[in-house]
N, C-alpha and C. Protein backbone atom coordinates (compact mmCIF):
# COMPACT_ATOMS: atom_id res chain seq x y z
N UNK A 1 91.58 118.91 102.31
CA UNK A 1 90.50 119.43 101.47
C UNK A 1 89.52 118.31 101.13
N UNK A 2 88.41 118.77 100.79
CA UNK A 2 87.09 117.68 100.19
C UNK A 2 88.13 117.06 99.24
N UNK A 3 87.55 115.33 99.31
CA UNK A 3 87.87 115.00 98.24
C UNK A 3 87.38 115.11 96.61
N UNK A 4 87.71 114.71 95.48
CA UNK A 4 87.45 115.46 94.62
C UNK A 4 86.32 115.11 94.15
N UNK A 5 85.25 114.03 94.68
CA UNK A 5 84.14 113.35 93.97
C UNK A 5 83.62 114.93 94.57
N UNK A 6 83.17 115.61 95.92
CA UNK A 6 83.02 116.50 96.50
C UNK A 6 82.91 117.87 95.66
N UNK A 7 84.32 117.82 95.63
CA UNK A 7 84.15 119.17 94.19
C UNK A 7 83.71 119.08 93.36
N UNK A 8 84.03 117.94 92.81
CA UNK A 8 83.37 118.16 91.53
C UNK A 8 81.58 118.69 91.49
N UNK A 9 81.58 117.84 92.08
CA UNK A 9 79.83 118.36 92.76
C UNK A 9 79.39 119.54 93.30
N UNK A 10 80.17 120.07 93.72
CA UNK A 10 80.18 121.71 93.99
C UNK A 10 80.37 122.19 92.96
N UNK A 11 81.20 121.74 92.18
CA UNK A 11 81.37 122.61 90.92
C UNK A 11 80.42 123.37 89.83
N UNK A 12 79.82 121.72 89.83
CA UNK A 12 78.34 121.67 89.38
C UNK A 12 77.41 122.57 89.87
N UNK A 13 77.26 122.55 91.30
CA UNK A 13 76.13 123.93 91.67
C UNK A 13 76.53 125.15 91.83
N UNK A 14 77.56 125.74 91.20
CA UNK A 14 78.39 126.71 91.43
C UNK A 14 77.08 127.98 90.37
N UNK A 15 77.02 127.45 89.76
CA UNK A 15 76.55 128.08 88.31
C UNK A 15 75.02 128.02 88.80
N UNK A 16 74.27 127.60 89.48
CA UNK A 16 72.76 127.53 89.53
C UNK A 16 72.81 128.68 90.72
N UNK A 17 73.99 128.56 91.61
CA UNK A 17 73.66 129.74 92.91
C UNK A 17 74.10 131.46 92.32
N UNK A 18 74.40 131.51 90.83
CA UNK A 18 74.56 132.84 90.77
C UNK A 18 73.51 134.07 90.64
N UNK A 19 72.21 133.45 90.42
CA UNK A 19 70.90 134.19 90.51
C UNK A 19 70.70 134.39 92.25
N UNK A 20 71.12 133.37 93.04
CA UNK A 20 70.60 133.76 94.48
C UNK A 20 72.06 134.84 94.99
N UNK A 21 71.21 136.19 96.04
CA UNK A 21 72.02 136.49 96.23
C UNK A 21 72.91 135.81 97.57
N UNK A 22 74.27 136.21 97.55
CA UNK A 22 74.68 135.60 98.93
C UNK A 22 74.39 136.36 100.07
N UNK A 23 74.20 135.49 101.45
CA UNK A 23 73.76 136.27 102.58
C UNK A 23 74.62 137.29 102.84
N UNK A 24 73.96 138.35 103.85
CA UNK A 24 74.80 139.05 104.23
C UNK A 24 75.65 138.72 105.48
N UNK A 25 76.76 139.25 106.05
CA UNK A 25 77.09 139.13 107.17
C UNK A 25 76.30 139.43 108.06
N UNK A 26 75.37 140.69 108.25
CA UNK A 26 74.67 140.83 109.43
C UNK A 26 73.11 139.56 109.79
N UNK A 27 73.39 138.86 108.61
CA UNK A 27 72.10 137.46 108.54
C UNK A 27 72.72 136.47 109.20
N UNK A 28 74.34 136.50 109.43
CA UNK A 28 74.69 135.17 109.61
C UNK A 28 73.96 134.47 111.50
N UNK A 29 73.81 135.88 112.02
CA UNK A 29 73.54 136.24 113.76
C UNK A 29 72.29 135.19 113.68
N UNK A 30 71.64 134.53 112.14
CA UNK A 30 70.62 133.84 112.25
C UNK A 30 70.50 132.21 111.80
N UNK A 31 72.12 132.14 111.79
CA UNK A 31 72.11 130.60 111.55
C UNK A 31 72.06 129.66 113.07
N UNK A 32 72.13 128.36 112.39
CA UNK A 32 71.91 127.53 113.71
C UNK A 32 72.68 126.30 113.30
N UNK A 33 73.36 126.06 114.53
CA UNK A 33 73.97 124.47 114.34
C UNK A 33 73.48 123.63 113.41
N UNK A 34 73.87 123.07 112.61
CA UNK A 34 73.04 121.97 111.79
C UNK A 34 72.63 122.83 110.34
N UNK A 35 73.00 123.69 110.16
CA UNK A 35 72.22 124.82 108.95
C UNK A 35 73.31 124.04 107.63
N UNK A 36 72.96 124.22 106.33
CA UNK A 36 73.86 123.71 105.71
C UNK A 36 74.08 125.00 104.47
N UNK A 37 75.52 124.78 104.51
CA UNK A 37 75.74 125.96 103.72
C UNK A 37 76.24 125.78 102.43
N UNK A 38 76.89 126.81 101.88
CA UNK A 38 77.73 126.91 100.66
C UNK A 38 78.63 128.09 101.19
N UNK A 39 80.15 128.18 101.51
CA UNK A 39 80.95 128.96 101.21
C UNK A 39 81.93 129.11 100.00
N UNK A 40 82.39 130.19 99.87
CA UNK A 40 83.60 130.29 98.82
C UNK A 40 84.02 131.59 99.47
N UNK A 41 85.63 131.45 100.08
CA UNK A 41 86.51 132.44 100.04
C UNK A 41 87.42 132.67 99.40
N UNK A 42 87.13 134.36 99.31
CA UNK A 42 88.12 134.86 98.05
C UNK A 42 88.31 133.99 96.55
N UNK A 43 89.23 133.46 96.36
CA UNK A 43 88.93 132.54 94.93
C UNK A 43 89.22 131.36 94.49
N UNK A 44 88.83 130.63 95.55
CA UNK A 44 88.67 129.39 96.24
C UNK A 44 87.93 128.63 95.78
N UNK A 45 87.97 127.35 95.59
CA UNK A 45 86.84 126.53 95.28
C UNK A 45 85.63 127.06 96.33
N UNK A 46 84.63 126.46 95.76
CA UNK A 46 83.04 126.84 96.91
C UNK A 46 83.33 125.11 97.68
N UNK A 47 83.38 125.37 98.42
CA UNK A 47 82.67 124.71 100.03
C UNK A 47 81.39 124.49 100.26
N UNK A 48 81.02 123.07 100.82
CA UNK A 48 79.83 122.82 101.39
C UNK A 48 79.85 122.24 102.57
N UNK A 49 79.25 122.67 103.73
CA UNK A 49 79.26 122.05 104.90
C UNK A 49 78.48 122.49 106.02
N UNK A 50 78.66 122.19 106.89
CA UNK A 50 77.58 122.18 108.44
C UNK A 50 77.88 123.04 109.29
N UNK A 51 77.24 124.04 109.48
CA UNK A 51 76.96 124.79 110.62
C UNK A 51 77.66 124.37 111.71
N UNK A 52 78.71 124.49 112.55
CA UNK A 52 78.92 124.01 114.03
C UNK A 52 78.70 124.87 115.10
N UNK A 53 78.84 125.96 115.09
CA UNK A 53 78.46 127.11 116.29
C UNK A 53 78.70 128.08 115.19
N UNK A 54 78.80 129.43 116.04
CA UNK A 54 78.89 130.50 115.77
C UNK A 54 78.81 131.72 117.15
N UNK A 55 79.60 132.79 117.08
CA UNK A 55 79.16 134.05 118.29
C UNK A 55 78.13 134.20 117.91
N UNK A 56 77.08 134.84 119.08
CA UNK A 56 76.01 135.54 119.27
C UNK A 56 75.57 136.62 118.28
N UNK A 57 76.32 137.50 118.23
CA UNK A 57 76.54 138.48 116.91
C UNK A 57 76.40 138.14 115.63
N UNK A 58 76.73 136.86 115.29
CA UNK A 58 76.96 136.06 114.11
C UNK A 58 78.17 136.75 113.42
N UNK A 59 78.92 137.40 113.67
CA UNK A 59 80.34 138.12 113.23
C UNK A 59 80.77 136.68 112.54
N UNK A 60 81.12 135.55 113.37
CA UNK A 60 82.70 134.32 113.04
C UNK A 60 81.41 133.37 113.46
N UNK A 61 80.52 132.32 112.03
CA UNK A 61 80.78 130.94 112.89
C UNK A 61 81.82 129.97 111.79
N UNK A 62 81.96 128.61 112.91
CA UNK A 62 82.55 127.75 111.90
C UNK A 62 81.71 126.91 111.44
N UNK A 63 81.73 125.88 110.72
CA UNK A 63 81.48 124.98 109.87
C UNK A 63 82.28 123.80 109.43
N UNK A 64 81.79 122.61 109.61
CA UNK A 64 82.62 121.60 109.42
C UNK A 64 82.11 121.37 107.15
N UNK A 65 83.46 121.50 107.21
CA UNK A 65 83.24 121.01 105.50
C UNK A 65 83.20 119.83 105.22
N UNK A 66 82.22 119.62 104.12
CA UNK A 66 81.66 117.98 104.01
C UNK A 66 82.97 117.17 103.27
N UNK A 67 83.51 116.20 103.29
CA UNK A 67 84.08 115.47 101.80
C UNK A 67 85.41 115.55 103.09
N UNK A 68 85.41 115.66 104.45
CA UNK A 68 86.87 115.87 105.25
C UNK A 68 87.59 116.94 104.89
N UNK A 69 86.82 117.91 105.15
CA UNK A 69 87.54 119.51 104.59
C UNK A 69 87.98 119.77 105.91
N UNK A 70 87.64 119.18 107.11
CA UNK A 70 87.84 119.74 108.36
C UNK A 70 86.87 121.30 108.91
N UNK A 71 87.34 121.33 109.62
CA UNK A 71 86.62 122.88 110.70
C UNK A 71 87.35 124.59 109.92
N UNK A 72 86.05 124.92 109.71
CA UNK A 72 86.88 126.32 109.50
C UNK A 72 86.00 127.50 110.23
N UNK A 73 86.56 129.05 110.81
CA UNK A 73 86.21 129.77 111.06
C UNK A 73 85.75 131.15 109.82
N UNK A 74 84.61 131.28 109.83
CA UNK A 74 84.60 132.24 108.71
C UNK A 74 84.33 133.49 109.52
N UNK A 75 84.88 134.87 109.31
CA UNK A 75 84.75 135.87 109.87
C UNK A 75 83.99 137.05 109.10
N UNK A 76 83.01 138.26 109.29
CA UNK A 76 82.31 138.99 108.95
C UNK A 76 83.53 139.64 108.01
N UNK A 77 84.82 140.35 108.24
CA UNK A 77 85.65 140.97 107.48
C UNK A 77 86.57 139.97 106.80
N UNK A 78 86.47 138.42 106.33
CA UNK A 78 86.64 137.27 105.78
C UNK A 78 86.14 138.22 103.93
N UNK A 79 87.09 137.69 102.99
CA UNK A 79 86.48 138.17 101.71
C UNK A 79 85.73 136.66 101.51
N UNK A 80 84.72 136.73 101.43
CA UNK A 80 84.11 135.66 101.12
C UNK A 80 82.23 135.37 100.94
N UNK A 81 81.70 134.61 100.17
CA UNK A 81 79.90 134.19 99.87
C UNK A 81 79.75 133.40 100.40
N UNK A 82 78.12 133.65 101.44
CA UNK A 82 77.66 132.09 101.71
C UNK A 82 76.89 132.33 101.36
N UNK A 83 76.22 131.31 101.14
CA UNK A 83 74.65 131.12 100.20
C UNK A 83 74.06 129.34 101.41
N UNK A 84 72.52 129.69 101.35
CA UNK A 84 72.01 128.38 102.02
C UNK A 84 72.37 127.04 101.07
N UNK A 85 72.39 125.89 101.38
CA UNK A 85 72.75 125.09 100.46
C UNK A 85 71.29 124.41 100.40
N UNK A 86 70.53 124.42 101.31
CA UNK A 86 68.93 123.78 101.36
C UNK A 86 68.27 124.68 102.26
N UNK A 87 66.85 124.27 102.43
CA UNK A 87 66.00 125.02 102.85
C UNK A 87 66.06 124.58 104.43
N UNK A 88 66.68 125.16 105.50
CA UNK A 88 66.30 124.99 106.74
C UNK A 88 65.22 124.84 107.35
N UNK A 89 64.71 123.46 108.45
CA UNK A 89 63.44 123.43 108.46
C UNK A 89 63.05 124.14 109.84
N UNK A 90 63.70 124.35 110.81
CA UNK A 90 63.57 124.88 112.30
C UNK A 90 64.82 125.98 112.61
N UNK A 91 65.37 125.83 111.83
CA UNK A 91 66.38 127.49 112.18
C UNK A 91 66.13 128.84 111.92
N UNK A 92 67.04 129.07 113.02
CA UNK A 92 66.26 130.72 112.93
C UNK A 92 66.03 131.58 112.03
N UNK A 93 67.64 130.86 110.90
CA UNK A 93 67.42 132.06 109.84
C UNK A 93 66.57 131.62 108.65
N UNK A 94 65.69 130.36 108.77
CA UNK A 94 64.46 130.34 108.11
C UNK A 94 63.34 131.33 108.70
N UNK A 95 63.44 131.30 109.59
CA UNK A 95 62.04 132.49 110.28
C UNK A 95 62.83 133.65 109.96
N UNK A 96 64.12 133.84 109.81
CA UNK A 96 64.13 135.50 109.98
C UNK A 96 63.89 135.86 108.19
N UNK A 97 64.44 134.70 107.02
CA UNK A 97 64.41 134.91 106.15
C UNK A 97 63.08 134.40 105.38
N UNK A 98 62.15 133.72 105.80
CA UNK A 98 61.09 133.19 105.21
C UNK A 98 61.31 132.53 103.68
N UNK A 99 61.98 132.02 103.63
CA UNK A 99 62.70 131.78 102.31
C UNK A 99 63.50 132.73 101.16
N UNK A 100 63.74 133.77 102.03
CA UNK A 100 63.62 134.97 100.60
C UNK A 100 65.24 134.32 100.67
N UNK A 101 65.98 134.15 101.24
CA UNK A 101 67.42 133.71 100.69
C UNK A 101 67.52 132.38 99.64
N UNK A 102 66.42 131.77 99.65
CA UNK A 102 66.04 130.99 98.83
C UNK A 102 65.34 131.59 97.51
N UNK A 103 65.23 132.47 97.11
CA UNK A 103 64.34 133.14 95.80
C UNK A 103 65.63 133.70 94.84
N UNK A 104 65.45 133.46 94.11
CA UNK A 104 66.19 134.29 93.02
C UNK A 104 65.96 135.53 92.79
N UNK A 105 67.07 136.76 92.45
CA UNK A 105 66.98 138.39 92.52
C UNK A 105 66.69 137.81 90.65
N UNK A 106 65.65 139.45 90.94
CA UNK A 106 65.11 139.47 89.97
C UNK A 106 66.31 139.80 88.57
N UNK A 107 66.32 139.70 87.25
CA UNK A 107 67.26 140.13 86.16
C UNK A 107 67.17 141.32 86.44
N UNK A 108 68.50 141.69 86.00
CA UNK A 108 68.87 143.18 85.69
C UNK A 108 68.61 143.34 84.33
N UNK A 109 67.81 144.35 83.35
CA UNK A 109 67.95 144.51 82.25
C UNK A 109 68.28 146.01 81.49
């Protein structure tokens, strides 16, 4: 697992990503090697790390987790959130999303 300077630092942005929503599975078909993320499965600490591939479909990619979390596969029927961790400057799923995964959903009141 990340070491804990790692988490703790995740921990920290845990609470600023609850206004953004998390992507969907059918968005993931728009990441790209090098994309940087935020996961959390099921009820797990949140994860931060790097894009490494992914299928065509975007169903399963993996991601190397930062802090020596190692390689993991995340799958579309996976209980789990990703959220962008920064603004991608040449990946696809910046053009497909134009930043809107970057905007905050409006309050519910």
């Amino acid at each position: 697992m990340a070491d804990l300077l790692v988490q703790r630092e995740i921990a920290e942005i845990l609470p600023s990503l609850t206004p953004y929503p998390p992507l969907k599975a059918k968005d993931w078909a728009g990441f790209t090697p090098g994309d940087r993320l935020y996961v959390q499965r099921e009820n797990q600490l949140l994860m931060r790390g790097t894009v490494d591939d992914m299928v065509p479909d975007g169903s399963i990619f993996w991601i190397w987790i930062d802090g020596g979390g190692g390689r993991i596969a995340v799958h579309k029927d996976d209980d789990v959130r990703v959220w962008l961790a920064e603004e991608p400057s040449g990946s696809r799923i910046k053009r497909r999303f134009n930043g809107a995964a970057l905007t905050p959903t409006a309050e519910v009141r």
